[in-house]
C-alpha atoms as a PDB file:
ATOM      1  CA  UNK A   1     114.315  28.664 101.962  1.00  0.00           C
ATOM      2  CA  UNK A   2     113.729  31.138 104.982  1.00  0.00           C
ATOM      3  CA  UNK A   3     110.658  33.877 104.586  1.00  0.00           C
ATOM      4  CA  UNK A   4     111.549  37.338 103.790  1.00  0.00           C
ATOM      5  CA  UNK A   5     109.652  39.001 106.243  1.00  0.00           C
ATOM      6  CA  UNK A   6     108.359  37.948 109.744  1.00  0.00           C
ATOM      7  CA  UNK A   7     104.710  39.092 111.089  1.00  0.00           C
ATOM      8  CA  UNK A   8     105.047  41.606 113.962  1.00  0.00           C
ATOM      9  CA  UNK A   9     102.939  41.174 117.133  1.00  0.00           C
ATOM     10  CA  UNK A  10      99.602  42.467 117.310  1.00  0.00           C
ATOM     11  CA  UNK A  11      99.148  45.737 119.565  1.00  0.00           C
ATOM     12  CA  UNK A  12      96.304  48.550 119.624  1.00  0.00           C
ATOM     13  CA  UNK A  13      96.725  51.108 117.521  1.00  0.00           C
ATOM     14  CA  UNK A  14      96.428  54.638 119.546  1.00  0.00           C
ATOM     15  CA  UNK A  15      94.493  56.103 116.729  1.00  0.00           C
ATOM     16  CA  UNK A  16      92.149  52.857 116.152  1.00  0.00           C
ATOM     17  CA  UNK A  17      91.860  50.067 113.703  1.00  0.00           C
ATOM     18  CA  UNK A  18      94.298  46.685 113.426  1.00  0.00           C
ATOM     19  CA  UNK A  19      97.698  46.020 115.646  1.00  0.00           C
ATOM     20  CA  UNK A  20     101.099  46.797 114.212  1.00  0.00           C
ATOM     21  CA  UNK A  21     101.121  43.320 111.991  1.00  0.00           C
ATOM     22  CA  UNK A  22      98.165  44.395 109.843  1.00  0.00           C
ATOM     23  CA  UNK A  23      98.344  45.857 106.683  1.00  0.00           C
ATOM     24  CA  UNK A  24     100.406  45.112 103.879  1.00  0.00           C
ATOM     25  CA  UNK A  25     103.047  43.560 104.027  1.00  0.00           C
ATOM     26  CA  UNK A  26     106.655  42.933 101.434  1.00  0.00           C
ATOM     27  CA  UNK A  27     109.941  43.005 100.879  1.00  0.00           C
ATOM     28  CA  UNK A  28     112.670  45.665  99.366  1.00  0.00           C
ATOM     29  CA  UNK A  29     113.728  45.120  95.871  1.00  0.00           C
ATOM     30  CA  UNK A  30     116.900  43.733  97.658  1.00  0.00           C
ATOM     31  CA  UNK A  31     114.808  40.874  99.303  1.00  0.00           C
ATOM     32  CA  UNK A  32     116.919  41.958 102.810  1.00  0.00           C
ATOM     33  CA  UNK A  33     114.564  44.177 104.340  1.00  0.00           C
ATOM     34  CA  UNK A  34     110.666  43.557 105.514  1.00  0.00           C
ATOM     35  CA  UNK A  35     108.235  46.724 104.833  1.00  0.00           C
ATOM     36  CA  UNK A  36     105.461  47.046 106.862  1.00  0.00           C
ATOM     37  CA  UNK A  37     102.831  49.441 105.840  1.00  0.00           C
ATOM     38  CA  UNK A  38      99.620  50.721 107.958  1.00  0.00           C
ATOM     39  CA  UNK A  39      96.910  53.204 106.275  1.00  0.00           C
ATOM     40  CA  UNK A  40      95.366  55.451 108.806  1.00  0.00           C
ATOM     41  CA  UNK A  41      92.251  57.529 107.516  1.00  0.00           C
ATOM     42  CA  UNK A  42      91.819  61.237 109.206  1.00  0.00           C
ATOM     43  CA  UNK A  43      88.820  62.962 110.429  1.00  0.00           C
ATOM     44  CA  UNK A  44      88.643  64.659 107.272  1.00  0.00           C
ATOM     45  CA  UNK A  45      88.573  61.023 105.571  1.00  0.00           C
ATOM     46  CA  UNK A  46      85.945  59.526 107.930  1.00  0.00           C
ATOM     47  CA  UNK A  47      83.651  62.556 107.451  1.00  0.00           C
ATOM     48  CA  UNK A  48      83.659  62.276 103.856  1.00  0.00           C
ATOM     49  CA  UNK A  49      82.821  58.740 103.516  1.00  0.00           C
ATOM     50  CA  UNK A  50      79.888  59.314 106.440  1.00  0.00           C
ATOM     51  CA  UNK A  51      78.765  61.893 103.334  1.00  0.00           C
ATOM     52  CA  UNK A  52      78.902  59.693 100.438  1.00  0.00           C
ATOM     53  CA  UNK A  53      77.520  56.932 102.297  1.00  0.00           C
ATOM     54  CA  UNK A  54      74.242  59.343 103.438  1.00  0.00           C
ATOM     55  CA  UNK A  55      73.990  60.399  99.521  1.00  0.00           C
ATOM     56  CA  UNK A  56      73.502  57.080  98.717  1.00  0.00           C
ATOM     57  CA  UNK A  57      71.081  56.717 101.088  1.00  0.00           C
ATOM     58  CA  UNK A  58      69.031  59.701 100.374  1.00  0.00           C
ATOM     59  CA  UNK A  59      69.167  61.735 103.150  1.00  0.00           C
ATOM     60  CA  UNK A  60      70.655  65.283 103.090  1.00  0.00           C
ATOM     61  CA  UNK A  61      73.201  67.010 104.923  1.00  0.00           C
ATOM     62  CA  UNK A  62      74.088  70.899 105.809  1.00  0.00           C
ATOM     63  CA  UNK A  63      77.113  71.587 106.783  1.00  0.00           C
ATOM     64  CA  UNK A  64      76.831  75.096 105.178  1.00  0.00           C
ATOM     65  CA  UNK A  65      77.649  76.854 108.915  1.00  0.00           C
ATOM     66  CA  UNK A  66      75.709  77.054 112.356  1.00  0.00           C
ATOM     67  CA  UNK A  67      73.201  79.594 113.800  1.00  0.00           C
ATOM     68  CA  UNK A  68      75.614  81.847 114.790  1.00  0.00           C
ATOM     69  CA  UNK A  69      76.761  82.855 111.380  1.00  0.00           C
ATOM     70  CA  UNK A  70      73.374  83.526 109.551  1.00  0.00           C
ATOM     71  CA  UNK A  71      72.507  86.559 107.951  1.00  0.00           C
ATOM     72  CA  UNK A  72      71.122  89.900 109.543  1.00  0.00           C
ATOM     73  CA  UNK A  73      67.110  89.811 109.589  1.00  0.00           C
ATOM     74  CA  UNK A  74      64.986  92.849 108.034  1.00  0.00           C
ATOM     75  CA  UNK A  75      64.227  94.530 111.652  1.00  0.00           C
ATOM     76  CA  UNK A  76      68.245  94.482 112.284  1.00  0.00           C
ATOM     77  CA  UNK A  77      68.883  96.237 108.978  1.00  0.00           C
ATOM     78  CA  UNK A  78      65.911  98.816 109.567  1.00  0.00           C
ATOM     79  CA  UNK A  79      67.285  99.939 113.185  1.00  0.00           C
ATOM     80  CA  UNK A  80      71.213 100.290 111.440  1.00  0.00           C
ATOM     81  CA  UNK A  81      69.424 102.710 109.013  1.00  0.00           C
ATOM     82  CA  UNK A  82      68.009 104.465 111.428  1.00  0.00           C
ATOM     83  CA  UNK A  83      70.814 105.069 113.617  1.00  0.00           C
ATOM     84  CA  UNK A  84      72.932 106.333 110.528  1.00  0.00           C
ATOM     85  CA  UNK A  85      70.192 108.751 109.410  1.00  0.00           C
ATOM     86  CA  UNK A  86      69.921 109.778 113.409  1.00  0.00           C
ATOM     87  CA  UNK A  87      73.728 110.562 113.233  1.00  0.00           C
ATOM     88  CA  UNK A  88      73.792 112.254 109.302  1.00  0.00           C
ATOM     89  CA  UNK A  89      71.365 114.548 110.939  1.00  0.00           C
ATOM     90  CA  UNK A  90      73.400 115.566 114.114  1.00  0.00           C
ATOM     91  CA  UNK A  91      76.530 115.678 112.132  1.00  0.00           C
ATOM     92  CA  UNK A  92      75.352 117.669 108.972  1.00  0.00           C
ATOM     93  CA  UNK A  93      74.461 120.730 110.374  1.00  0.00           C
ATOM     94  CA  UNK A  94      77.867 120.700 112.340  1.00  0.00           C
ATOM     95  CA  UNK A  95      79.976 119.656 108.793  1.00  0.00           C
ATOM     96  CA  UNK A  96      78.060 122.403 107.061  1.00  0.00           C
ATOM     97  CA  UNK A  97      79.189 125.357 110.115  1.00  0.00           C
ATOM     98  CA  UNK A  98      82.748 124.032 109.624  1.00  0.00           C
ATOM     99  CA  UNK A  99      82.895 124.427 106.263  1.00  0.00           C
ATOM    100  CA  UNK A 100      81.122 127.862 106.288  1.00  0.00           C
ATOM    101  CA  UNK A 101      84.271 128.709 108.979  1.00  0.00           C
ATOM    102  CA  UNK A 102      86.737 127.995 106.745  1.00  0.00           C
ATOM    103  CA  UNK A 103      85.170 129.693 103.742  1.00  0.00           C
ATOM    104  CA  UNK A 104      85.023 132.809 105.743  1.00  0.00           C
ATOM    105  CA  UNK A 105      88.560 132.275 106.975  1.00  0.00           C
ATOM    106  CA  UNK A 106      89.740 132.155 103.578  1.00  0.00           C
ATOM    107  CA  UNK A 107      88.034 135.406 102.432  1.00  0.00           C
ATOM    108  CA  UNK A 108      89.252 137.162 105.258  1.00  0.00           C
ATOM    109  CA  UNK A 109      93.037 136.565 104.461  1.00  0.00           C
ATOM    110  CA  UNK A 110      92.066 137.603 100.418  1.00  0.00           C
ATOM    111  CA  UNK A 111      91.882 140.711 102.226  1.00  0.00           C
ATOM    112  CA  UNK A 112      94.842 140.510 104.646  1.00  0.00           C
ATOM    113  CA  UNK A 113      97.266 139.576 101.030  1.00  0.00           C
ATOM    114  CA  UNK A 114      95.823 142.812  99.107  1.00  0.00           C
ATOM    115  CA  UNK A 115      96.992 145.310 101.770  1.00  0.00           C
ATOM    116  CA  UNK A 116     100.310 143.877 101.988  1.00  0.00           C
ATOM    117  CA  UNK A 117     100.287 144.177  98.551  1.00  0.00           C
ATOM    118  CA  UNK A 118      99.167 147.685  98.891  1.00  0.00           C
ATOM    119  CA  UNK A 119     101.604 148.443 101.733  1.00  0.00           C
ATOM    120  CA  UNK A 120     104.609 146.458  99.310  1.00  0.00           C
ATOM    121  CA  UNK A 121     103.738 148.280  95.989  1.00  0.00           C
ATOM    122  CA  UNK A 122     104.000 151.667  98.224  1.00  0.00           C
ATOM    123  CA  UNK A 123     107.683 150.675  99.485  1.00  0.00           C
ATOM    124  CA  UNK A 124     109.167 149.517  96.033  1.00  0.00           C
ATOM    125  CA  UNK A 125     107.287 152.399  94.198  1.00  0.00           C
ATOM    126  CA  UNK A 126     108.571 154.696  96.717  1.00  0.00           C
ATOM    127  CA  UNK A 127     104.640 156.540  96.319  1.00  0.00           C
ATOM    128  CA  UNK A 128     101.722 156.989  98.105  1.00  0.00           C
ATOM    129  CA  UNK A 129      99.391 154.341  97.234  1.00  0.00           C
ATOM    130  CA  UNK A 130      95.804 154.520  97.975  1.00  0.00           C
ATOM    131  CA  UNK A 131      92.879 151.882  98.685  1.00  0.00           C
ATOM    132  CA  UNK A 132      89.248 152.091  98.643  1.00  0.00           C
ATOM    133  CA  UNK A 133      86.503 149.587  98.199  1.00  0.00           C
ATOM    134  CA  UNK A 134      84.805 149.071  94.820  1.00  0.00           C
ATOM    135  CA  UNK A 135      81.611 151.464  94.035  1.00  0.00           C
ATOM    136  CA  UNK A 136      80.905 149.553  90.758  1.00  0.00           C
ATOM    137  CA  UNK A 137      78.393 148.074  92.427  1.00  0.00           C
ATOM    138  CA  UNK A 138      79.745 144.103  91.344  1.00  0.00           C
ATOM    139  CA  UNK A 139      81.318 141.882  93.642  1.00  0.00           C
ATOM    140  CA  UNK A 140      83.484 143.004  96.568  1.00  0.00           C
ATOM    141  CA  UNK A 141      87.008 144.269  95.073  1.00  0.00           C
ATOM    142  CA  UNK A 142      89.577 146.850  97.009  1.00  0.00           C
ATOM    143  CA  UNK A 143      91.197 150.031  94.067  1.00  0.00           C
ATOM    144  CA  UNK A 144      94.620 150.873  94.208  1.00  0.00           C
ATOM    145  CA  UNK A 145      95.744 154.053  93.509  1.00  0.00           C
ATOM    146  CA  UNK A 146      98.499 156.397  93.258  1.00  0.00           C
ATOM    147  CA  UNK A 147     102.152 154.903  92.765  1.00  0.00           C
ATOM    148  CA  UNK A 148     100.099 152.175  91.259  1.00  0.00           C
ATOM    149  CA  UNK A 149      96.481 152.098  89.433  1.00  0.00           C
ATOM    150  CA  UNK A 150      95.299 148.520  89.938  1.00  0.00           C
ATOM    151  CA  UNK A 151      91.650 146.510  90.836  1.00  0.00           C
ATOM    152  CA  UNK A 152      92.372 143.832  93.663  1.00  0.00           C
ATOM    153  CA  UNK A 153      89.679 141.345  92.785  1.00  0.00           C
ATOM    154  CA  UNK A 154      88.694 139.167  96.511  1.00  0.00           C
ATOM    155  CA  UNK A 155      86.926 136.101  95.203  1.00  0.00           C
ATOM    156  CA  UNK A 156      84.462 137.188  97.869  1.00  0.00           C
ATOM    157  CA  UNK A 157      80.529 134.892  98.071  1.00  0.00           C
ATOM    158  CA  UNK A 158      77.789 136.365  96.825  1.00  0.00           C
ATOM    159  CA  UNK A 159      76.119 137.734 100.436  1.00  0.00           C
ATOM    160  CA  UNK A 160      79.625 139.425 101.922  1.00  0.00           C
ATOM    161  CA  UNK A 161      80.085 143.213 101.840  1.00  0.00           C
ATOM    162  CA  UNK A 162      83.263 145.262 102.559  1.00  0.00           C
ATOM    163  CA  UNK A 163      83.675 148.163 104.404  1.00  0.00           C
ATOM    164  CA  UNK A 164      86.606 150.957 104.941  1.00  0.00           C
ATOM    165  CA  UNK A 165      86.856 152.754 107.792  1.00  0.00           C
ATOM    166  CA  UNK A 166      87.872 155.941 106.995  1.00  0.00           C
ATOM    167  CA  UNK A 167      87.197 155.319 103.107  1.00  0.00           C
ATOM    168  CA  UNK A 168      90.200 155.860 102.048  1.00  0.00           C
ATOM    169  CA  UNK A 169      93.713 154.094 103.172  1.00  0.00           C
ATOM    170  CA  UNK A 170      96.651 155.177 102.565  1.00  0.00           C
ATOM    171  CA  UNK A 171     100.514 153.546 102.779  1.00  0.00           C
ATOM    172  CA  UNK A 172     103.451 155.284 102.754  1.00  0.00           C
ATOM    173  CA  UNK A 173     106.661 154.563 101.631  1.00  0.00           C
ATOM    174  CA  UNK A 174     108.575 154.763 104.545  1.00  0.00           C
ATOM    175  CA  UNK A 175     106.188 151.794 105.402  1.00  0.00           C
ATOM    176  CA  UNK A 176     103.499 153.923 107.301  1.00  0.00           C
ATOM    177  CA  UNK A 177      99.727 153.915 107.024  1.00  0.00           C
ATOM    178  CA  UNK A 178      96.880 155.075 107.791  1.00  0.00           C
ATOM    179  CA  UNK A 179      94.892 154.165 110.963  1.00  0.00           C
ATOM    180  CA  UNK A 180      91.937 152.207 109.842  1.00  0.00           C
ATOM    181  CA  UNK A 181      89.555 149.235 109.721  1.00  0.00           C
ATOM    182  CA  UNK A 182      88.248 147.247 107.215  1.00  0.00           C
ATOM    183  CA  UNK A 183      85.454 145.102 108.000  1.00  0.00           C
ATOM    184  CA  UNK A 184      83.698 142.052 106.409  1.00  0.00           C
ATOM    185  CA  UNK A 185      80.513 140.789 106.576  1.00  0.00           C
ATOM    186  CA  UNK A 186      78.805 137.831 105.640  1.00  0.00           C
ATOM    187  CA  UNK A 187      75.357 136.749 106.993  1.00  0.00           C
ATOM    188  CA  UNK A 188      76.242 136.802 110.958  1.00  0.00           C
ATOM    189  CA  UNK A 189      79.774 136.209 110.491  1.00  0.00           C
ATOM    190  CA  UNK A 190      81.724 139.620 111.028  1.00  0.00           C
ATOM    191  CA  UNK A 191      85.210 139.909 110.650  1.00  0.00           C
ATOM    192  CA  UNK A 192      87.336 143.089 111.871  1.00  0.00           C
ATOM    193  CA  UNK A 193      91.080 143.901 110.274  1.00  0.00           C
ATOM    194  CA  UNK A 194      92.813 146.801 112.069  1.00  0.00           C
ATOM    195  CA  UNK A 195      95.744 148.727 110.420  1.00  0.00           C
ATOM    196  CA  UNK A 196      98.889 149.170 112.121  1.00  0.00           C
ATOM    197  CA  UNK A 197      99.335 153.030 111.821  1.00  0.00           C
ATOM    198  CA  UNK A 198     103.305 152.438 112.298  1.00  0.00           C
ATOM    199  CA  UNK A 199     104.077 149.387 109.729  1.00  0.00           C
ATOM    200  CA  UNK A 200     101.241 149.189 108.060  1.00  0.00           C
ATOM    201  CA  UNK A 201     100.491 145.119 108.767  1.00  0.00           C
ATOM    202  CA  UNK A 202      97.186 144.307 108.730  1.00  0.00           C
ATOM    203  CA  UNK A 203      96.076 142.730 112.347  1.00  0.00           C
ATOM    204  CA  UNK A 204      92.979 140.783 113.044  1.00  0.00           C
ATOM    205  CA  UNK A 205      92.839 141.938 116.631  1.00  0.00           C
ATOM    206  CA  UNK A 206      93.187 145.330 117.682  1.00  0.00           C
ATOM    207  CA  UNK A 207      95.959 146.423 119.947  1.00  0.00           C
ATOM    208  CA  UNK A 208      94.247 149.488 121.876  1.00  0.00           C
ATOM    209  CA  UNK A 209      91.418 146.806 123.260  1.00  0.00           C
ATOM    210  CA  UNK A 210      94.475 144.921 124.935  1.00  0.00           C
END
């Protein structure tokens, strides 16, 4: 009876161990065909037997990482804390100006919105309607009166003051008004809003210094 299978000729393997014709070797279930088979092991393989077989010998083994991916040291961590309180300090005072600009900003256009108001009321009214600032001697507020009798609250802080210039504005119907200033102070900040004598729009700069 002839063999099922013939052995193949040796030859080098290019990745190491026995030629072609080692390994196991068999037939199909048909008996017609030869299978050869060849196990390779991988890098990965090798270096996990080369651990086992060091376990068993006692020795030990890190492969935890290499010296360029340890941790930062306490002198490293000191100067980054340093640097970041250098920078809080440069940048606080700055943050803190900002945010006193825009608080000051916001109290000056409060103002702006209650003589529009003032100068709207006197339109649809059709009547004189007056504004003053607030003797009452609480926070910062403009009076309406006239063709309407109203307290304009500003939601001013604690340290600004208001000041008319004359005392006493007056808007029209027709949409006129009464030259004037009203100015707002708050620690150095000073703000200046100029009446328009003709329409009565508030202005923050004023058009005779042009």
């Amino acid at each position: 009876m002839p063999p099922l299978y013939r052995k193949l000729p040796q030859r080098a393997s290019p990745l190491g161990g026995g030629g072609w014709g080692e390994g196991e070797q068999g037939s199909s279930p048909s008996g017609e065909l030869s299978v050869v088979r060849q196990s390779f092991s991988t890098p990965r393989q090798e270096g996990m037997k080369q651990t086992r077989a060091l376990a068993r010998n006692g020795e030990k083994r890190c492969f935890c990482g290499t010296a360029g991916s340890r941790g930062f040291s306490l002198i490293e961590l000191l100067v980054v804390l340093l640097l970041l309180g250098v920078m809080a300090g440069v940048a606080g005072p700055a943050v803190g100006r900002f945010l006193d600009s825009m608080e000051f900003k916001r109290q000056t256009g409060k103002i702006m919105a209650a003589v529009r108001y003032a100068r709207l009321q006197a339109i649809t009214e059709g009547r004189l309607v007056l504004m003053t600032a607030s003797a009452e001697g609480g926070p910062p507020a403009l009076a309406l009166s006239g063709g309407v009798s109203e307290f304009r609250e500003l939601d001013l802080a604690e340290d600004a003051t208001i000041e008319l210039d004359p005392v006493e504005l007056g808007f029209s119907p027709e949409g006129y008004a009464t030259p004037g200033l009203i100015i707002l102070t708050q620690g150095e900040r000073t703000e200046s809003i100029f009446i328009d004598p003709l329409t009565g729009i508030p202005l923050l700069e004023d058009p005779d210094s042009e």
